[in-house]
Protein backbone atom coordinates (compact mmCIF):
# COMPACT_ATOMS: atom_id res chain seq x y z
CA UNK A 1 91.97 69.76 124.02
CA UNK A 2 90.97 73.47 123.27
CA UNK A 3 92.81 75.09 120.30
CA UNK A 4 95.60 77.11 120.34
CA UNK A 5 95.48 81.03 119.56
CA UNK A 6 96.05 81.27 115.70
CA UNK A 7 98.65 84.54 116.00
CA UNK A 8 100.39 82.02 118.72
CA UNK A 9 100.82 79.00 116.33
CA UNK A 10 102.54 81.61 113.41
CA UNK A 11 104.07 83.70 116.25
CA UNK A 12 102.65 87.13 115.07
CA UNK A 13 100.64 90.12 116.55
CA UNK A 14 97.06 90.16 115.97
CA UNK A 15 98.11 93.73 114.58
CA UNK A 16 100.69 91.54 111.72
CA UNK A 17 99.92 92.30 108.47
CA UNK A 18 99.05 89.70 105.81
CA UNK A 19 102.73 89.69 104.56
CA UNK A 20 104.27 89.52 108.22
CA UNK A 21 101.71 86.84 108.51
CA UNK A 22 103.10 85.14 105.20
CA UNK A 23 106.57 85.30 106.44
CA UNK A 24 105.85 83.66 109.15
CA UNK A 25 104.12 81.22 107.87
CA UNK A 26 106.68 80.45 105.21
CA UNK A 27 108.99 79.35 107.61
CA UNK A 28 106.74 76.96 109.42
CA UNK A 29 105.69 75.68 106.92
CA UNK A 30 109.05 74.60 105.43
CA UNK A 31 109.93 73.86 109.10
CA UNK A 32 107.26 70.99 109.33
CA UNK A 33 106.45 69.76 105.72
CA UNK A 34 105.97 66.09 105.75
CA UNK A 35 108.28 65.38 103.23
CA UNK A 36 110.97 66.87 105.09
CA UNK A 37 109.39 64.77 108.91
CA UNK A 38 108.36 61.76 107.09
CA UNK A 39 108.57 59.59 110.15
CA UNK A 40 106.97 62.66 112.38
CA UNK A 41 103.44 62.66 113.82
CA UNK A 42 104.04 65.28 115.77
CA UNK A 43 105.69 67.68 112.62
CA UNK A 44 102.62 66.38 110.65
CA UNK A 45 100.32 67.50 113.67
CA UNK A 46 101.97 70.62 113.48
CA UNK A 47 101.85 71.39 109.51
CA UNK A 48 98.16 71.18 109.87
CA UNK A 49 97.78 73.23 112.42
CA UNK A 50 100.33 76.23 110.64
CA UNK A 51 98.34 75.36 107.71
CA UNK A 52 94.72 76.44 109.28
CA UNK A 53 95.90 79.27 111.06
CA UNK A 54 97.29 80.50 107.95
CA UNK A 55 93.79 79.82 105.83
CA UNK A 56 92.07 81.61 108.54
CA UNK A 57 94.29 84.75 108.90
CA UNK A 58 94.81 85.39 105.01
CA UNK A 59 91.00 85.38 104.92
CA UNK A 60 89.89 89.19 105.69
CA UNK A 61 86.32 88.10 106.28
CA UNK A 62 87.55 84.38 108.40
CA UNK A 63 90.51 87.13 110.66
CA UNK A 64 87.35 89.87 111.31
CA UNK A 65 84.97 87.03 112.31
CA UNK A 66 87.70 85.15 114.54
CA UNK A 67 88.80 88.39 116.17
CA UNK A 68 85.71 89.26 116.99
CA UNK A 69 84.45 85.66 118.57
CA UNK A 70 87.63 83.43 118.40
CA UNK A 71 87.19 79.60 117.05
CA UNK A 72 83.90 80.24 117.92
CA UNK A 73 83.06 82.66 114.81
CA UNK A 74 85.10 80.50 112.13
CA UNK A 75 84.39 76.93 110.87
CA UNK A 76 85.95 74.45 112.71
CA UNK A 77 86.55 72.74 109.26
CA UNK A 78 87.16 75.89 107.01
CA UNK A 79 90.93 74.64 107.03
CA UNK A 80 90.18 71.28 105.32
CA UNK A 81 91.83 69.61 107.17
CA UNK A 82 95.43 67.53 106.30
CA UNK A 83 97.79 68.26 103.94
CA UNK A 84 96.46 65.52 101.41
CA UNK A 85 94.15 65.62 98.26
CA UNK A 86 91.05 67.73 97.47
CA UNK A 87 90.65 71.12 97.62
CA UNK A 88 92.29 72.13 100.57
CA UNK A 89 95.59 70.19 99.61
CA UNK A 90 99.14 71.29 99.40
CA UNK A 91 99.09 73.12 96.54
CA UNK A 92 95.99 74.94 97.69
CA UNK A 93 97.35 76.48 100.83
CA UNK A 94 100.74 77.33 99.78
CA UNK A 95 101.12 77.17 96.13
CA UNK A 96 101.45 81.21 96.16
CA UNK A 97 104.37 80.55 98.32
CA UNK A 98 105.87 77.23 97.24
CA UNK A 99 105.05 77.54 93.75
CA UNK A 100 108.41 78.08 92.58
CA UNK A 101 110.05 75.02 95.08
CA UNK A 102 106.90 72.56 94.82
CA UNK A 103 105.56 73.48 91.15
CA UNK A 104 102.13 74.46 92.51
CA UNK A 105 101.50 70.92 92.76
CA UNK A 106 98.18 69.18 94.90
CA UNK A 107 100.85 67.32 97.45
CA UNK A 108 99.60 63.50 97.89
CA UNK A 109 96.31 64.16 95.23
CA UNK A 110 95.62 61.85 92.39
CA UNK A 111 93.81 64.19 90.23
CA UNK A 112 93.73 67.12 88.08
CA UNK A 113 94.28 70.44 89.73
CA UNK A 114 91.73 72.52 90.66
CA UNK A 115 91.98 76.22 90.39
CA UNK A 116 90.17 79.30 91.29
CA UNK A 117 89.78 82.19 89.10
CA UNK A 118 91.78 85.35 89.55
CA UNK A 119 89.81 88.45 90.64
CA UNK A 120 88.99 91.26 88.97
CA UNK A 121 89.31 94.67 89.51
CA UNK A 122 86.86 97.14 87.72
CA UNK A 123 87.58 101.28 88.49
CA UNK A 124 84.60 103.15 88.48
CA UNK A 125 84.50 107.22 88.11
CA UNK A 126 81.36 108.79 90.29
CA UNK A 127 80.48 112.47 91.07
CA UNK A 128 80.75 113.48 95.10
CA UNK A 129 76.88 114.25 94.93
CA UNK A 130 76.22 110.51 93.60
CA UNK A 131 78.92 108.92 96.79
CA UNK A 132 76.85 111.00 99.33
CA UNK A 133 73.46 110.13 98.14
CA UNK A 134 74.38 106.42 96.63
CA UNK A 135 72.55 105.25 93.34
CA UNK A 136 72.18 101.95 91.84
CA UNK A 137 74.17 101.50 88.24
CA UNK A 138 75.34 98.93 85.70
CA UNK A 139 79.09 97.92 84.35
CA UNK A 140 80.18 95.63 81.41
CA UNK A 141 83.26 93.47 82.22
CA UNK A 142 84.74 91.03 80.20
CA UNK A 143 83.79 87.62 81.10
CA UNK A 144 84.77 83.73 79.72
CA UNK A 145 81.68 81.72 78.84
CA UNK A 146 81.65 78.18 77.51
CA UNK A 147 82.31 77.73 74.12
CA UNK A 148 79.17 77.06 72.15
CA UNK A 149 80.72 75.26 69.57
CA UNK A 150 82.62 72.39 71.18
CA UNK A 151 80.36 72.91 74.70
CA UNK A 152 83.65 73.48 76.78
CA UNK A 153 85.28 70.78 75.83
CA UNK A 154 87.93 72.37 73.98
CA UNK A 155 88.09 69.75 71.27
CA UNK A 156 87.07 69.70 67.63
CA UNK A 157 83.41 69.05 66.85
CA UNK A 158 83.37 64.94 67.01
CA UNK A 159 86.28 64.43 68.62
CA UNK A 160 86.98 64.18 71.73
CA UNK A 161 90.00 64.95 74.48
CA UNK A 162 92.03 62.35 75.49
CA UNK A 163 94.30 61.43 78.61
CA UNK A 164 97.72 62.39 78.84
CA UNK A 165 100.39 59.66 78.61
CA UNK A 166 103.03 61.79 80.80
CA UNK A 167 100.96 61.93 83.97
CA UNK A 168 97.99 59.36 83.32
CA UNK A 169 95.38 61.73 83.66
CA UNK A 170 96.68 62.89 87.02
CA UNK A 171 97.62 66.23 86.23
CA UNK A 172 101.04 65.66 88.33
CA UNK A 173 104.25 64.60 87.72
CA UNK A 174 106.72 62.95 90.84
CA UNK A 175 109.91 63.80 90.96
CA UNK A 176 113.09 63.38 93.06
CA UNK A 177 115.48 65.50 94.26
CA UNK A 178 118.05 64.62 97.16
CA UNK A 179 115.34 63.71 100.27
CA UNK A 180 112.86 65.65 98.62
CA UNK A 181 110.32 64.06 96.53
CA UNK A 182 108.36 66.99 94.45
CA UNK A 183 105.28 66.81 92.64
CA UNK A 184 104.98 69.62 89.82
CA UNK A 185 102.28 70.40 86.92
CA UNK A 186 102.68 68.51 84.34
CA UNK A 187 104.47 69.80 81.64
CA UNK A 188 102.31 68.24 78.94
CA UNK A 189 98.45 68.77 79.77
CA UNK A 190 99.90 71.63 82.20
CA UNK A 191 97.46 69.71 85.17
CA UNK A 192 94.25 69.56 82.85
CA UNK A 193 94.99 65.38 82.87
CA UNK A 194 93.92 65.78 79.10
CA UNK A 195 95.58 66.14 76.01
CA UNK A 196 93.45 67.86 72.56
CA UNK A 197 94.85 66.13 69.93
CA UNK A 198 92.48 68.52 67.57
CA UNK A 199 91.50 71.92 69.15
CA UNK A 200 88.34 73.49 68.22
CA UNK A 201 88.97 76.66 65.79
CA UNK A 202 86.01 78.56 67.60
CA UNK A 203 87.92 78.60 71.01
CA UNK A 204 91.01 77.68 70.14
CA UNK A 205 90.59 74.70 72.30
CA UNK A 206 90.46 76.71 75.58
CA UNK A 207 86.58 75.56 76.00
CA UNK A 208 85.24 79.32 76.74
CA UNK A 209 85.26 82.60 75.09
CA UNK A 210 85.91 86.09 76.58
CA UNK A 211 82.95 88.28 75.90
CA UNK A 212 81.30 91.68 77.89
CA UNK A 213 78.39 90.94 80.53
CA UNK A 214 76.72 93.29 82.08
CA UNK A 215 76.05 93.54 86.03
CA UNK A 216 74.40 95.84 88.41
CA UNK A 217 75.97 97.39 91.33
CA UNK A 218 74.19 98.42 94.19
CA UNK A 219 76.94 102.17 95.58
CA UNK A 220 76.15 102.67 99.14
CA UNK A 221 75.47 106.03 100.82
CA UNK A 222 78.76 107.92 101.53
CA UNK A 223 80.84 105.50 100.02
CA UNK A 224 84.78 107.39 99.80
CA UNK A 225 87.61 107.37 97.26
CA UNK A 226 89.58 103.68 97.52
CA UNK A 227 86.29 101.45 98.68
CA UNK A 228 86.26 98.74 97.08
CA UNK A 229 82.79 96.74 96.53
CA UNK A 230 82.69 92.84 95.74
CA UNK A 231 80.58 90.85 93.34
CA UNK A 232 81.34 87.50 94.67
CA UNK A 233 81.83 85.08 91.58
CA UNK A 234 82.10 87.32 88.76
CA UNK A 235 85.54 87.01 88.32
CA UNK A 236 87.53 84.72 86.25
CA UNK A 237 86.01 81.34 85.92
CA UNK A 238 88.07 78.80 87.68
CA UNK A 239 90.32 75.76 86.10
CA UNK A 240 89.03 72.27 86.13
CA UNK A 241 85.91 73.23 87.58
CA UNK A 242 87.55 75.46 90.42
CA UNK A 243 85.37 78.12 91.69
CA UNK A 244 85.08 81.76 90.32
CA UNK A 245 87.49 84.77 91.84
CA UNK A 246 85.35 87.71 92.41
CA UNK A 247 85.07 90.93 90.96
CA UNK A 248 86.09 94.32 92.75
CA UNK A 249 84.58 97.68 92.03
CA UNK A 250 87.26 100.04 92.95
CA UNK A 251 85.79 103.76 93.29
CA UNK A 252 87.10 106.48 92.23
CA UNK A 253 85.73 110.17 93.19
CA UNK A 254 85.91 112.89 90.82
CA UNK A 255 87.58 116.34 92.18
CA UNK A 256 84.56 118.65 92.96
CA UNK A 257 84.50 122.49 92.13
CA UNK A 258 83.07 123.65 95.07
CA UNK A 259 83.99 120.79 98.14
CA UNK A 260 86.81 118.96 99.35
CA UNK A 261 85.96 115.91 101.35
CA UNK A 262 88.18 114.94 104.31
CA UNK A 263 86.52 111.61 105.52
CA UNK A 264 82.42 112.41 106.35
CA UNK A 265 83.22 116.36 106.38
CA UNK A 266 83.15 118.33 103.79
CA UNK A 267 85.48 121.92 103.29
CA UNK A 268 84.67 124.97 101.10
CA UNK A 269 86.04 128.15 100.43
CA UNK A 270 83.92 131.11 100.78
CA UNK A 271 84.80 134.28 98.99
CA UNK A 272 83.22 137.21 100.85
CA UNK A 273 82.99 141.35 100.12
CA UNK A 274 85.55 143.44 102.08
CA UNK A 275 82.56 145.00 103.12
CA UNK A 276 80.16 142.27 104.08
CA UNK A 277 83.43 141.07 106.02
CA UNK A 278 83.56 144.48 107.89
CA UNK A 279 79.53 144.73 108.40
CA UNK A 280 79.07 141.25 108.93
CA UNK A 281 75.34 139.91 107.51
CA UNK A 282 73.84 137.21 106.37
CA UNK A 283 75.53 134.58 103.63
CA UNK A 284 74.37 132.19 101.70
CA UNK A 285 76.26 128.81 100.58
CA UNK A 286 75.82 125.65 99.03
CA UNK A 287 75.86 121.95 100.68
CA UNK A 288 75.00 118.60 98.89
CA UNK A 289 71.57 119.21 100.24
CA UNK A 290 70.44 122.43 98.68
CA UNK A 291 71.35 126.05 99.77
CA UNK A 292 71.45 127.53 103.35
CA UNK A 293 72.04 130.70 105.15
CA UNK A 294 73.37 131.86 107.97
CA UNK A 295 75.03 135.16 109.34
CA UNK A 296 78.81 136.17 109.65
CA UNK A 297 79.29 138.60 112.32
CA UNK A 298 81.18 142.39 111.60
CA UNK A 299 84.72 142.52 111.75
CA UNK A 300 85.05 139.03 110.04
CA UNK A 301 88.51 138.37 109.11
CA UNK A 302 90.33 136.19 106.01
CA UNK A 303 91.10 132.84 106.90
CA UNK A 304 87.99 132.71 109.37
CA UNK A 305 86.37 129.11 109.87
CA UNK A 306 82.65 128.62 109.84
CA UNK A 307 81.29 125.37 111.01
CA UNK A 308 77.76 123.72 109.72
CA UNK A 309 76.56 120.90 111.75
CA UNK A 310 75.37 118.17 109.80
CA UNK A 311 75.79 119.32 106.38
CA UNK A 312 78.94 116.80 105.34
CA UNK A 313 78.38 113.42 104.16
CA UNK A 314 76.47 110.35 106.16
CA UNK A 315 79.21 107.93 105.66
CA UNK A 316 79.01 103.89 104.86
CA UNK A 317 79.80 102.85 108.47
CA UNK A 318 78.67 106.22 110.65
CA UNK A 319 75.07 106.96 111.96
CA UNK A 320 74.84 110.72 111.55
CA UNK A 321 76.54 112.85 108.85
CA UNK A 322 79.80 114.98 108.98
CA UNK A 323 80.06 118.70 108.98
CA UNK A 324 80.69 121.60 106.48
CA UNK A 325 83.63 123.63 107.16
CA UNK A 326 83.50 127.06 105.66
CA UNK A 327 86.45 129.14 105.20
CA UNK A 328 86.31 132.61 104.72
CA UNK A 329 88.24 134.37 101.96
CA UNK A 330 87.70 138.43 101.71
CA UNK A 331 88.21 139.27 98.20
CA UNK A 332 89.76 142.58 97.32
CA UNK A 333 88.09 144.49 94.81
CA UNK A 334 89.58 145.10 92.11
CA UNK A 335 89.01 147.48 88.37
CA UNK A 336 88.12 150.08 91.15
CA UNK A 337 86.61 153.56 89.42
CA UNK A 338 87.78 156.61 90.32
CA UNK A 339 85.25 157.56 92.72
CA UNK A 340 85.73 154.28 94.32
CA UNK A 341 89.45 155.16 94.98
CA UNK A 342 88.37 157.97 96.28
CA UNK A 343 86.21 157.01 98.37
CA UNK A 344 88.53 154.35 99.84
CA UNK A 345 91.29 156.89 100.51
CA UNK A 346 89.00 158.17 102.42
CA UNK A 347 88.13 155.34 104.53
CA UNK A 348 91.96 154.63 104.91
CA UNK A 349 92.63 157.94 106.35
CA UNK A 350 89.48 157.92 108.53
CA UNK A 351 90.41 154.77 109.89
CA UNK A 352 94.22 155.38 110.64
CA UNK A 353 93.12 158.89 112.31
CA UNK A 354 91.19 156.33 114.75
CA UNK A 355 94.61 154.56 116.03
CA UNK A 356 95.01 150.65 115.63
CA UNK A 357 91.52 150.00 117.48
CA UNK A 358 90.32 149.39 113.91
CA UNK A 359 93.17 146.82 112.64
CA UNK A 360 93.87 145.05 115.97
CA UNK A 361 95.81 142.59 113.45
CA UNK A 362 97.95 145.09 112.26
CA UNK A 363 98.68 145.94 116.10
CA UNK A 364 99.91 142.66 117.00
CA UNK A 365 101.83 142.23 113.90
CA UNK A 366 104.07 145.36 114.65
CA UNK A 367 104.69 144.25 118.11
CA UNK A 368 105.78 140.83 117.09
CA UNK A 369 107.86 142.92 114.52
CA UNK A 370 109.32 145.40 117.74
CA UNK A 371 110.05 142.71 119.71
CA UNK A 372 112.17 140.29 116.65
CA UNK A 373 114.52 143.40 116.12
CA UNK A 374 115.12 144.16 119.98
C-alpha cells in the first residue's frame, strides 16, 4: 500500500514551521502511545507512522529532499522503524518533547541510553571584501577528548567501573503511575548503567577532557550576514557512544565604510561638487573589484540614483553578481573666501534674472506650495 503524505499524517501545511510541526505532533503522539492503546494494532500502526513523519520533517536536509522527490528522495528506513529499543526508540524521537512526562527514557530498550552531542555554534567576524571574494581560514573551538589517564573510562587507574545495583546496568528505571507505566533515567548512574566507585582525579571521572582544536573552514563566495556553515561531527561528543552534534559557523559581517549590502547589491553614497553636479562629467568610484568611471550628465540633482551593472556581489546560490547603486549627494561648499562669495552672488543673481528655467525644482515646489494654501 503506497504511503501516506507526511504533512497529511501530522495534519500540517507543507508551509508549517518546525514548531507548528511539533505541536502537532505532540498531540499524536500522546493520542496513540502504546502505553496508553496497549491492546491496539491499529494505534501502534499509527504511532509509527506519526513517529516517521515527524523524524523526516524536523530534519531540514530529510523535508528539502522529500519535498523535492517525495518518499522517493528519503530513506524508506531513516525512521527506524517501531517504537522499541535502539537508536531510533522512544526516547529518541520524542524525548525533547516527553522528557519532562517520560524522563527521556529509551521506551521498551534494555540498555544504556545513547545520546548525541549538542551542537555548537561558533560566530565568526569577516570583512565584506573577504564574503564577496570567499577565503579559506582556521578556528579553535573547545572540544572533549578521551582522557589519557584512565583511557575514557572514567575510573581510577586500576580500577575499574562497575554496574549499577538500581537499574542492573540498564540505564532505566520502571515505574508506575495510574495506567501509565514510565520508564525514566536512572537516578543513580543517570543512564550510563555504571557506577565509579573511585573517579579518576585527571578527569574527574567524566572519561574526556575539554581542550581547543583547531579546524579549517572552507567561506564560500558571497556568503551574507546570518549563514550559517556546518562541520558535521565537530560538536559535542555524544553519551554512551552516541554520535557527535555538529558544529555551526555563524557569520557575522562587519559594517563597511564605503557599502551597504542589501542581498547581492551593493549601495554607496557619492558626494559630488555643486559644480560637477551642474556641468555634469566624468566620476570615478570604488566597487569590490577595483575603481571605475563613468559620466554623470549636467544638471544632476541630490538624491540622484546611478546604477552599475554587475558590480555587487556574486552571491552563494545566484549565477551572476548584483549591482552597485550609487546615490548622488551634492555637497555644499563650505569656508567659502571672499571672492568665492562673490562670485556666487553673482551666479545667484544671474540665474534668478533667467526665471525658474534654471531651478525647475524650485518651480514645482512653489506650485505645490500655491495650490496647499488655495
Amino acid at each position: 500500500m503506497a504511503k501516506r503524505d507526511f504533512y497529511e499524517i501530522l495534519g500540517v501545511a507543507k508551509s508549517a514551521s518546525e514548531d507548528e510541526i511539533k505541536k502537532a505532533y505532540r498531540k499524536l503522539a500522546m493520542k496513540y502511545h502504546p502505553d496508553r492503546n496497549p491492546d491496539s494494532k491499529d494505534a501502534e500502526e499509527k504511532f509509527k507512522e506519526v513517529k516517521e513523519a515527524y523524524e523526516m520533517l524536523t530534519n531540514p536536509e530529510k523535508r528539502e529532499a522529500y519535498d523535492r522527490y517525495g518518499h522517493a528522495g528519503v530513506d524508506p528506513n531513516a525512521g527506524g522503524g517501531g517504537f522499541g529499543g535502539g537508536a531510533g526508540g522512544f526516547g529518541d524521537a520524542f524525548g525533547d518533547i516527553f522528557g519532562d512526562i517520560f524522563g527521556g527514557g529509551r521506551g521498551r530498550s534494555q540498555g544504556p541510553q545513547v545520546y548525541r552531542g549538542a551542537d555548537l555554534r561558533y560566530n565568526l567576524e569577516i570583512t565584506l571584501e573577504q564574503a564577496a571574494h570567499g577565503f579559506d581560514t582556521t578556528i579553535r573551538v573547545p572540544s572533549w577528548d578521551k582522557c589519557d589517564t584512565c583511557h575514557g573510562t572514567g575510573a581510577k587507574p586500576g580500577t575499574s567501573p562497575v554496574t549499577c545495583s538500581t537499574c542492573a546496568g540498564h540505564g532505566q528505571v520502571r515505574m508506575q503511575q495510574g495506567f501509565f507505566s514510565i520508564q525514566q533515567t536512572c537516578p543513580k548512574c543517570h543512564g550510563t548503567g555504571k557506577i565509579i566507585p573511585e573517579p579518576c582525579a585527571a578527569c574527574s571521572g567524566q572519561g574526556r577532557i575539554k581542550r581547543n582544536k583547531t579546524l579549517e573552514v572552507k567561506i564560500p563566495v558571497g556568503i551574507d550576514n546570518g549563514m550559517r556553515i556546518r562541520s558535521s561531527g565537530n560538536g559535542e561528543p555524544g553519551t554512551n557512544g552516541g554520535p557527535s552534534g555538529d558544529l555551526y559557523v555563524e557569520i557575522h559581517i562587519k559594517p563597511h565604510s564605503v557599502f551597504q549590502r542589501e542581498g547581492d547589491d551593493l549601495h554607496c553614497e557619492m558626494p559630488i561638487s555643486f559644480a560637477k553636479a551642474a556641468l555634469g562629467g566624468e566620476i570615478e568610484v570604488p566597487t569590490l573589484s577595483g575603481k571605475v568611471s563613468f559620466t554623470i550628465p549636467e544638471g544632476t540633482q541630490s538624491g540622484k540614483t546611478f546604477r552599475l551593472k554587475g558590480k555587487g556581489i556574486k552571491g552563494v546560490r545566484s549565477g551572476f553578481a548584483g549591482d552597485l547603486f550609487c546615490h548622488v549627494a551634492v555637497e555644499t561648499p563650505v569656508k567659502l573666501t571672499d571672492k568665492q562669495k562673490d562670485l556666487l552672488r553673482e551666479f545667484e543673481k544671474s540665474t534668478t534674472e533667467g526665471g525658474n528655467k534654471h531651478s525647475p525644482q524650485t518651480k514645482t515646489w512653489r506650485d505645490k506650495v500655491k495650490d496647499f494654501f488655495e
